[in-house]
N, C-alpha and C. Protein backbone atom coordinates (compact mmCIF):
# COMPACT_ATOMS: atom_id res chain seq x y z
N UNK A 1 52.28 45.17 93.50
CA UNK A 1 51.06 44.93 92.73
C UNK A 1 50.92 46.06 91.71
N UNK A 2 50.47 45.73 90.74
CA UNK A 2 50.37 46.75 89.44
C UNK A 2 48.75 47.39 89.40
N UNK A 3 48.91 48.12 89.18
CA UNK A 3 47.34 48.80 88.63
C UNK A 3 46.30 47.78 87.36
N UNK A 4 46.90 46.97 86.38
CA UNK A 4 46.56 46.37 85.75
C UNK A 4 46.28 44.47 86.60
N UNK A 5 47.20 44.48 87.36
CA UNK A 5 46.92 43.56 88.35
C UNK A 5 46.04 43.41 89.30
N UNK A 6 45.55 44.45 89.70
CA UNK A 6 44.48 44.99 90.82
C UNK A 6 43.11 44.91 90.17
N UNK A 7 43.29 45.64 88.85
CA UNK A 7 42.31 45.43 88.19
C UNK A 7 41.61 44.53 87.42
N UNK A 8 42.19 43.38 87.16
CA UNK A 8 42.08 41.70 86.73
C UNK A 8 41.29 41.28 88.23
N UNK A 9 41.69 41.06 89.44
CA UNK A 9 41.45 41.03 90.53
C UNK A 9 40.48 41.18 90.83
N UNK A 10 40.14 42.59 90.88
CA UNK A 10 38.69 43.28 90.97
C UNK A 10 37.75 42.33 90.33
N UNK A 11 38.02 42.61 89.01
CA UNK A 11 36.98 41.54 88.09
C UNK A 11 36.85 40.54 88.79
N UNK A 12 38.20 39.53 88.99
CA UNK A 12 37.40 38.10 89.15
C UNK A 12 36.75 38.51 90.66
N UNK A 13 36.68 38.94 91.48
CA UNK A 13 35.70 39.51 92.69
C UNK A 13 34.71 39.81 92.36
N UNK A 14 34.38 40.62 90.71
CA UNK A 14 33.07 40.86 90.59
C UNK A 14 32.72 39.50 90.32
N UNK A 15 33.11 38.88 89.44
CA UNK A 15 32.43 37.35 89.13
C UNK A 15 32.16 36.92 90.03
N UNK A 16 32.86 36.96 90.71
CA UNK A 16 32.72 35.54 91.85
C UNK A 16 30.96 35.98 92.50
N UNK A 17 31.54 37.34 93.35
CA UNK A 17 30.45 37.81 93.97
C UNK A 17 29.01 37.81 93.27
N UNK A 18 28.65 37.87 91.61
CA UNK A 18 27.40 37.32 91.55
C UNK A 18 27.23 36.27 91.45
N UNK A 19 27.51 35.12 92.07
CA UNK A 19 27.51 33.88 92.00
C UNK A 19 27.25 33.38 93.60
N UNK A 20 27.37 34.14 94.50
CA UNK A 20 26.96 34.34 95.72
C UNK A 20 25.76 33.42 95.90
N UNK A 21 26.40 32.30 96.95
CA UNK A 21 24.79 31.45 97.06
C UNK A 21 23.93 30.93 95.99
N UNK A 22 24.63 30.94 95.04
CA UNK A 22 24.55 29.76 93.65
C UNK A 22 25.12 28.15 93.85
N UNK A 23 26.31 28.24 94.85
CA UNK A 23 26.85 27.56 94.15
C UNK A 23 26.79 26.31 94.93
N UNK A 24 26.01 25.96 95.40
CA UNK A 24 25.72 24.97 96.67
C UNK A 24 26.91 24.76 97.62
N UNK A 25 27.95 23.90 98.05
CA UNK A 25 28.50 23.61 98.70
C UNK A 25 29.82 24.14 98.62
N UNK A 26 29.75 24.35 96.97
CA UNK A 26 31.36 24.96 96.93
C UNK A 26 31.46 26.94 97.01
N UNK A 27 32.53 27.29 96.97
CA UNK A 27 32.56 28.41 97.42
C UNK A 27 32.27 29.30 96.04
N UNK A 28 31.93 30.23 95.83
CA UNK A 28 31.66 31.13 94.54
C UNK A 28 33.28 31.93 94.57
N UNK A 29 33.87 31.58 93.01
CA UNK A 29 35.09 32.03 92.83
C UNK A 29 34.91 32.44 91.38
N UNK A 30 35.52 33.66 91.14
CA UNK A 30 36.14 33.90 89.99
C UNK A 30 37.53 34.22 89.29
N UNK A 31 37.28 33.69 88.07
CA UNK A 31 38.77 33.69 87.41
C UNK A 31 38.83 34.76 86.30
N UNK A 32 40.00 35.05 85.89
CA UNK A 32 40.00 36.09 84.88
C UNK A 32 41.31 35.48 84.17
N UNK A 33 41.27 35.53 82.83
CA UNK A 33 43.20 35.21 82.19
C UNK A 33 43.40 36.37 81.05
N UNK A 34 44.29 36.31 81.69
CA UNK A 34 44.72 37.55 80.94
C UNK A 34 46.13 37.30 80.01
N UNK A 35 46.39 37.92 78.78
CA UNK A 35 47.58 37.33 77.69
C UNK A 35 48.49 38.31 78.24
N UNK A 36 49.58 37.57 77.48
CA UNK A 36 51.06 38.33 78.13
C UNK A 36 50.30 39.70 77.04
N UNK A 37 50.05 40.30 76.90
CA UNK A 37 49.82 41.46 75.59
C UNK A 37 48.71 42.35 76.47
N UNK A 38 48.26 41.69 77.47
CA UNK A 38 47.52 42.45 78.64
C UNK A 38 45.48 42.41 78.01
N UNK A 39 45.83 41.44 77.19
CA UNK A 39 43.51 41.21 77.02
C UNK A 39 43.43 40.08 77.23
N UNK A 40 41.83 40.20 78.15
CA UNK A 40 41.64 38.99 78.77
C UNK A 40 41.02 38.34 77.54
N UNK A 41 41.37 37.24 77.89
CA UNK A 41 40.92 35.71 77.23
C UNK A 41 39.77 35.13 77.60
N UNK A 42 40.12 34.99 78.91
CA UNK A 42 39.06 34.58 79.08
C UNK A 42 38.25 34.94 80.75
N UNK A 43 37.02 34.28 80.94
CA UNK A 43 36.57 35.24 82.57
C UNK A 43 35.67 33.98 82.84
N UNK A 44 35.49 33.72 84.14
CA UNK A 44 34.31 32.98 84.71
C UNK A 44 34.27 32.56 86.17
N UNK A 45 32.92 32.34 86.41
CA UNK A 45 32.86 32.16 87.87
C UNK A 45 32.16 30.81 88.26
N UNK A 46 32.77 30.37 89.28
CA UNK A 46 31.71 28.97 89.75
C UNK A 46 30.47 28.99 89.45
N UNK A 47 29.98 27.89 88.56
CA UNK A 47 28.72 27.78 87.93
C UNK A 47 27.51 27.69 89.03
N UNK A 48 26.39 27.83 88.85
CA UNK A 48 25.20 27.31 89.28
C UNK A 48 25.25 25.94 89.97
N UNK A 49 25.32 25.21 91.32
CA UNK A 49 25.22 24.54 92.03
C UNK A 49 27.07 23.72 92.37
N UNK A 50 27.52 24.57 91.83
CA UNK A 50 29.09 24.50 91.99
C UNK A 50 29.98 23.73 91.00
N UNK A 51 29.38 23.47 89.73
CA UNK A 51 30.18 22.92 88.93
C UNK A 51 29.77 23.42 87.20
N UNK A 52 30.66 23.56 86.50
CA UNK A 52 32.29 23.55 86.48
C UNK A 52 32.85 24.79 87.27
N UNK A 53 33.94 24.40 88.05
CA UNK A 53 34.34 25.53 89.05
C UNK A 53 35.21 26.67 87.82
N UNK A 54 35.39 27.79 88.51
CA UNK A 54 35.83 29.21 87.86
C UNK A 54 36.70 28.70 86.79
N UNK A 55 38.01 28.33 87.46
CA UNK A 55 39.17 28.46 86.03
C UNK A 55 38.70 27.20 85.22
N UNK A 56 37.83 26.30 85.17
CA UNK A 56 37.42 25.19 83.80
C UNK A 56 36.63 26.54 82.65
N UNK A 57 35.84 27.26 83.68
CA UNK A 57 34.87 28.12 82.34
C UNK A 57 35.76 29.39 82.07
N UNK A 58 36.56 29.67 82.41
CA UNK A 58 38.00 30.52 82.17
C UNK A 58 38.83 29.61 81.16
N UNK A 59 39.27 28.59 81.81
CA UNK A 59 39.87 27.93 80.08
C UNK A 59 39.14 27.58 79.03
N UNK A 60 37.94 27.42 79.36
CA UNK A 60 37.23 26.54 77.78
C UNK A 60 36.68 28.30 77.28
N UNK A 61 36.47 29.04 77.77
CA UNK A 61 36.48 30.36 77.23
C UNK A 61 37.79 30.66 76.44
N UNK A 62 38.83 30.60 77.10
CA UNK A 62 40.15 31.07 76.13
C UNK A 62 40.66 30.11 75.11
N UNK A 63 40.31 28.87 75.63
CA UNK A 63 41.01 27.83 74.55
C UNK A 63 42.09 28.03 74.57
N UNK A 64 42.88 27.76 73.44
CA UNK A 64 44.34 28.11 73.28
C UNK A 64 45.05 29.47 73.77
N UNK A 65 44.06 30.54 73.49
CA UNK A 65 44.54 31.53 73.97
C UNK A 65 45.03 31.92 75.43
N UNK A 66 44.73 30.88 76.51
CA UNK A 66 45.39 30.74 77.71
C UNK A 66 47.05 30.05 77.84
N UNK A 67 47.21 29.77 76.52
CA UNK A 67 48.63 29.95 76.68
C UNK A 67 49.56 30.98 77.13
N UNK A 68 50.31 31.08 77.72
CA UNK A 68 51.05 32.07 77.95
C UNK A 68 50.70 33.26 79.05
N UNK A 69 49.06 32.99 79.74
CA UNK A 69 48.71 34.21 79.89
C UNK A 69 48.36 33.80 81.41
N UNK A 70 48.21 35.03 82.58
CA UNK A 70 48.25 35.15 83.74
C UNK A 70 47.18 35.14 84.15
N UNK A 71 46.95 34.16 84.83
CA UNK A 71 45.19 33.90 86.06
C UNK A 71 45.35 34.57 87.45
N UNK A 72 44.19 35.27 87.66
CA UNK A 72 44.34 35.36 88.92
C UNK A 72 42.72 34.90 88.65
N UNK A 73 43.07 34.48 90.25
CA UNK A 73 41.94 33.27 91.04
C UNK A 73 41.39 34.51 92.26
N UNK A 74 40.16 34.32 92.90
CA UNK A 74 39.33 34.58 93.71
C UNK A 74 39.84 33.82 95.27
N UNK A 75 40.05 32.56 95.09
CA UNK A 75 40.18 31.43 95.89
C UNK A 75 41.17 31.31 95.34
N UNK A 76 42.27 30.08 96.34
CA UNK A 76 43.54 28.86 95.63
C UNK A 76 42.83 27.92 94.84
N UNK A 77 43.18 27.74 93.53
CA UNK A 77 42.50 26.54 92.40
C UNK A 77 42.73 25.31 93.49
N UNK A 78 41.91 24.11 93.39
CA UNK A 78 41.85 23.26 93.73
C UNK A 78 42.92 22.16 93.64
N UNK A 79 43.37 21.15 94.34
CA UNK A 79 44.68 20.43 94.00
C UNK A 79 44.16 18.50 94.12
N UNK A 80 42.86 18.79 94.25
CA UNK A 80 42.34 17.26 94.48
C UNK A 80 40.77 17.95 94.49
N UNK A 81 39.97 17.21 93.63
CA UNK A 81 38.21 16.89 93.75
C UNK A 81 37.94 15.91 94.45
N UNK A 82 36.72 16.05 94.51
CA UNK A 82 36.13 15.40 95.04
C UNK A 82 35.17 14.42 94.20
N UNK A 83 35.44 14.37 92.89
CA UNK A 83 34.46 13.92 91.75
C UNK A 83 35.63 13.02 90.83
N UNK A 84 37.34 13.51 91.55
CA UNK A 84 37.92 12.70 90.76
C UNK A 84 38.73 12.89 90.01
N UNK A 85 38.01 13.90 88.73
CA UNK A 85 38.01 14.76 87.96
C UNK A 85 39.61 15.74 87.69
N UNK A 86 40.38 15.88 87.35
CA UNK A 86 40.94 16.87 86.81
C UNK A 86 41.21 18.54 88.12
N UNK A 87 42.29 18.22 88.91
CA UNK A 87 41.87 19.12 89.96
C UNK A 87 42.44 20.97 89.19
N UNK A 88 41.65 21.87 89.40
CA UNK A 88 42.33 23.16 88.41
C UNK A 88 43.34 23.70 88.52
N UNK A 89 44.14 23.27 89.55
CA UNK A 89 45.40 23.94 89.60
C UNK A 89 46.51 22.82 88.18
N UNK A 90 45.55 21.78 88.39
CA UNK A 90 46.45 20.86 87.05
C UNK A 90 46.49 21.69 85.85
N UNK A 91 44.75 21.81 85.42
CA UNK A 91 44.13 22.35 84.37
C UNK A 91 44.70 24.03 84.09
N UNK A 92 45.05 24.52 84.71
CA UNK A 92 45.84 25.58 84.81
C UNK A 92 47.11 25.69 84.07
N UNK A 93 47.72 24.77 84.53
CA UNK A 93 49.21 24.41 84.42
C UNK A 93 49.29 23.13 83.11
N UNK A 94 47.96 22.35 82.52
CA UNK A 94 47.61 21.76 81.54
C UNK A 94 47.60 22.62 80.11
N UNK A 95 47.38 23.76 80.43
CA UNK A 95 46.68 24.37 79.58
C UNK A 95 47.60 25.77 79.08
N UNK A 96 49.12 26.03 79.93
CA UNK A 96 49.94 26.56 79.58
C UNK A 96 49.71 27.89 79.89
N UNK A 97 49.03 27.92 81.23
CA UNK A 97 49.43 29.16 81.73
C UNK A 97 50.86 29.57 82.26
N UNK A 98 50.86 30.49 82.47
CA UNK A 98 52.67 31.04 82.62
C UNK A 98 52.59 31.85 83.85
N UNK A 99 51.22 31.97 84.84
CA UNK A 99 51.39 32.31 85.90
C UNK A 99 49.92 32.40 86.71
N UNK A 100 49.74 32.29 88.06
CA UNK A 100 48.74 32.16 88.42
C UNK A 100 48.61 33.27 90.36
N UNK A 101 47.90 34.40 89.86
CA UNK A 101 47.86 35.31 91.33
C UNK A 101 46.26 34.81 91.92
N UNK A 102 46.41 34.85 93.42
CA UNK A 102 45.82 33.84 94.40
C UNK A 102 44.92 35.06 95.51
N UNK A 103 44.00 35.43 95.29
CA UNK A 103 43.90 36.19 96.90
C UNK A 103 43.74 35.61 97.60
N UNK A 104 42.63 34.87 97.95
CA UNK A 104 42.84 33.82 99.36
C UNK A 104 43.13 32.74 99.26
N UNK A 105 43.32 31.86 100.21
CA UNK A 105 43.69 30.41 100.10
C UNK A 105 42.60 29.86 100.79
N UNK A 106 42.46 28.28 100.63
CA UNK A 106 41.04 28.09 100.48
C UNK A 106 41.93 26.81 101.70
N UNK A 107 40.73 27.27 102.65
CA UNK A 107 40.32 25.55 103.40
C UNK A 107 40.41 24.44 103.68
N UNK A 108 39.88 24.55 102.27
CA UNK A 108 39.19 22.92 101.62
C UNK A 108 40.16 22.12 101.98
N UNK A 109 39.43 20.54 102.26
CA UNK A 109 40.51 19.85 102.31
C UNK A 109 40.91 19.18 100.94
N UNK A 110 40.24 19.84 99.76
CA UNK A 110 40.62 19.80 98.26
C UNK A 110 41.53 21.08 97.87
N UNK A 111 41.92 21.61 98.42
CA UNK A 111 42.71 22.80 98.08
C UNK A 111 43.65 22.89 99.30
N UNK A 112 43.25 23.84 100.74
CA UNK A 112 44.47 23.56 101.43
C UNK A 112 45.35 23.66 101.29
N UNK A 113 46.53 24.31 100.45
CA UNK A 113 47.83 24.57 100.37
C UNK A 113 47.99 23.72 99.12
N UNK A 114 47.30 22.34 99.00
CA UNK A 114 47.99 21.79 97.55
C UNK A 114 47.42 22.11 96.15
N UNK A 115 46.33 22.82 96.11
CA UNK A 115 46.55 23.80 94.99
C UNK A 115 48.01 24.65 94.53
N UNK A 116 48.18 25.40 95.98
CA UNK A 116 49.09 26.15 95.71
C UNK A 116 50.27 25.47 95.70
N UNK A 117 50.49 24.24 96.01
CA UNK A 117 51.81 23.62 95.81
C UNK A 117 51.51 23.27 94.23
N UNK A 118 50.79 22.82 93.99
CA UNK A 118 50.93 22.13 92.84
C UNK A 118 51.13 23.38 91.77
N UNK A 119 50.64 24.51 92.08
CA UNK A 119 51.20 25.40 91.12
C UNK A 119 52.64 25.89 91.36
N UNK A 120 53.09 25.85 92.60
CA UNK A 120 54.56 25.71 92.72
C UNK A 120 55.29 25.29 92.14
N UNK A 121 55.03 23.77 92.26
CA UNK A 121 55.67 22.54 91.56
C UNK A 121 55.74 23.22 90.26
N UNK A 122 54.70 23.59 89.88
CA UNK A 122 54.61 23.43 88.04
C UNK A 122 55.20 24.79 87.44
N UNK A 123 55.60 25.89 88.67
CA UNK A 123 56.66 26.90 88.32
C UNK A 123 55.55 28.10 87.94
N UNK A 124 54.35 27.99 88.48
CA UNK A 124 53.18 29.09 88.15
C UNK A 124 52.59 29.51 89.13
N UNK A 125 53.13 29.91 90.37
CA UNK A 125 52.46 30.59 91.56
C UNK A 125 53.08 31.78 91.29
N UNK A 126 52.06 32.91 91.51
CA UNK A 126 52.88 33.97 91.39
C UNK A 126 52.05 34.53 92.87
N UNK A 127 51.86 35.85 93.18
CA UNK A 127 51.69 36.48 94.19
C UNK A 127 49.92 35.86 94.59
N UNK A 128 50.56 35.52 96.46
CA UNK A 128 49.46 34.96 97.31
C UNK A 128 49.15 36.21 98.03
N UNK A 129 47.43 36.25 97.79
CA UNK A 129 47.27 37.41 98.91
C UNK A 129 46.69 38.75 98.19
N UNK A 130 46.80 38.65 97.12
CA UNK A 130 46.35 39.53 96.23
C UNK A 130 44.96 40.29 95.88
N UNK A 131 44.78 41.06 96.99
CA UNK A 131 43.18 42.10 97.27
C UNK A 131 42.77 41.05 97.81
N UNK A 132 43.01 40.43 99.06
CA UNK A 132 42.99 39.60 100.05
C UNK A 132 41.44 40.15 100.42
N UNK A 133 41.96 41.15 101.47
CA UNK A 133 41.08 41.94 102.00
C UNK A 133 39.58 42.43 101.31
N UNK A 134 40.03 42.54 100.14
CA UNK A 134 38.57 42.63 99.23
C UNK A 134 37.78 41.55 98.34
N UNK A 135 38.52 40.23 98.62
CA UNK A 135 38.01 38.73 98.51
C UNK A 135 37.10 38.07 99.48
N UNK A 136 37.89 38.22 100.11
CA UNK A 136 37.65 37.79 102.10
C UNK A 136 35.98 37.84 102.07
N UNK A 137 35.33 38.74 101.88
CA UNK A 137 34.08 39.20 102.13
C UNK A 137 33.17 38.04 101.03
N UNK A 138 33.75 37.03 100.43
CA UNK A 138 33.25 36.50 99.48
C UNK A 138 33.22 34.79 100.56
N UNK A 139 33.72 34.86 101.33
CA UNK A 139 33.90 33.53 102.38
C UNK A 139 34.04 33.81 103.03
N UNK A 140 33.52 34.47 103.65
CA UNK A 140 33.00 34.92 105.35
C UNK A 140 31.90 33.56 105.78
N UNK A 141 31.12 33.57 104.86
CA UNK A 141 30.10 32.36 105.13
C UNK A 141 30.57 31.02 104.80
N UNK A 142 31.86 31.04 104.00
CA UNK A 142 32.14 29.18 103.22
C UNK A 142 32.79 28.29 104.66
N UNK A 143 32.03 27.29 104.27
CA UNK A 143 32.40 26.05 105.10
C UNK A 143 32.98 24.81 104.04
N UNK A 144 33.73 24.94 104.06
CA UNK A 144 34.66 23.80 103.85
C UNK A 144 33.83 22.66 103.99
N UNK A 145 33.43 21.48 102.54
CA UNK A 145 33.06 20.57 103.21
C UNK A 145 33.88 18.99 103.92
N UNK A 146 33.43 18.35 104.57
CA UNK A 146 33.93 17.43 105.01
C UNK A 146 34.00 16.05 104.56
N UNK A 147 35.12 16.00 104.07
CA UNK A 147 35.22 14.44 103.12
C UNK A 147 34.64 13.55 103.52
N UNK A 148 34.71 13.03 105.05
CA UNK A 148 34.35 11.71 105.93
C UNK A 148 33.10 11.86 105.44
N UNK A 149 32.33 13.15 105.08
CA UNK A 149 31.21 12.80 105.59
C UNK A 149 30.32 12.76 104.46
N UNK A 150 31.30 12.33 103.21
CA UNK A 150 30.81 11.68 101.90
C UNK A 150 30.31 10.60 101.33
């Protein structure tokens, strides 16, 4: 892990964390993207009652400028909604990122490992686990919700 990596990290932890119990059902995450040239593009955290989740207000912040440039996530981006919608590990990999660092992995039975596959697949997972330990404290309380019971 790099010092400039840690510190992207940090950030999206700060995002996330004021978003704490905003976000109704979904978990409070933040994103940060950063250009291969090392300035962020763009930053955001799960909105107010949980939608648009972190990396949508991270890309429509960078626009084009998320080409090329490295996300790290709070949470694993999502690999299926629940609305249908565009899941963010697509939108990620839509939008021409060139790599994506993960501290925790999420639950959900919308995320669950196929976030992170799907950024596999698409050749943009980069390091899982990343200030794990200083994420963690951000879903201590998240409950995963339950599809059936939609």
């Amino acid at each position: 892990m790099t010092e400039g990596a840690a510190a992207h990290m940090r950030r999206a932890i700060v995002l996330a964390r004021d978003q704490l119990g905003l976000t109704g059902e979904n978990p409070a995450v933040g994103c940060v993207l950063v250009s291969a040239e090392g300035m962020v593009v763009g930053e955001g955290a799960t909105a107010r009652g949980g939608r648009p989740h972190a990396e949508e207000v991270a890309l429509d912040q960078a626009r084009g400028a998320a080409s090329g440039a490295t996300a790290y996530v709070t949470l694993e981006p999502c690999g299926a909604r629940s609305s249908g919608a565009a899941a963010c590990a697509d939108r990620l990999a839509g939008a021409g990122v060139a790599r994506v660092h993960v501290a925790c992995r999420d639950p959900s039975p919308y995320a669950a490992g196929r976030g992170l596959a799907r950024l596999a697949a698409a050749g943009l997972l980069g390091e899982v686990g990343l200030l794990a330990d200083e994420a963690a404290v951000l879903y201590v309380d998240y409950r995963p919700p339950d599809p059936a019971s939609r």
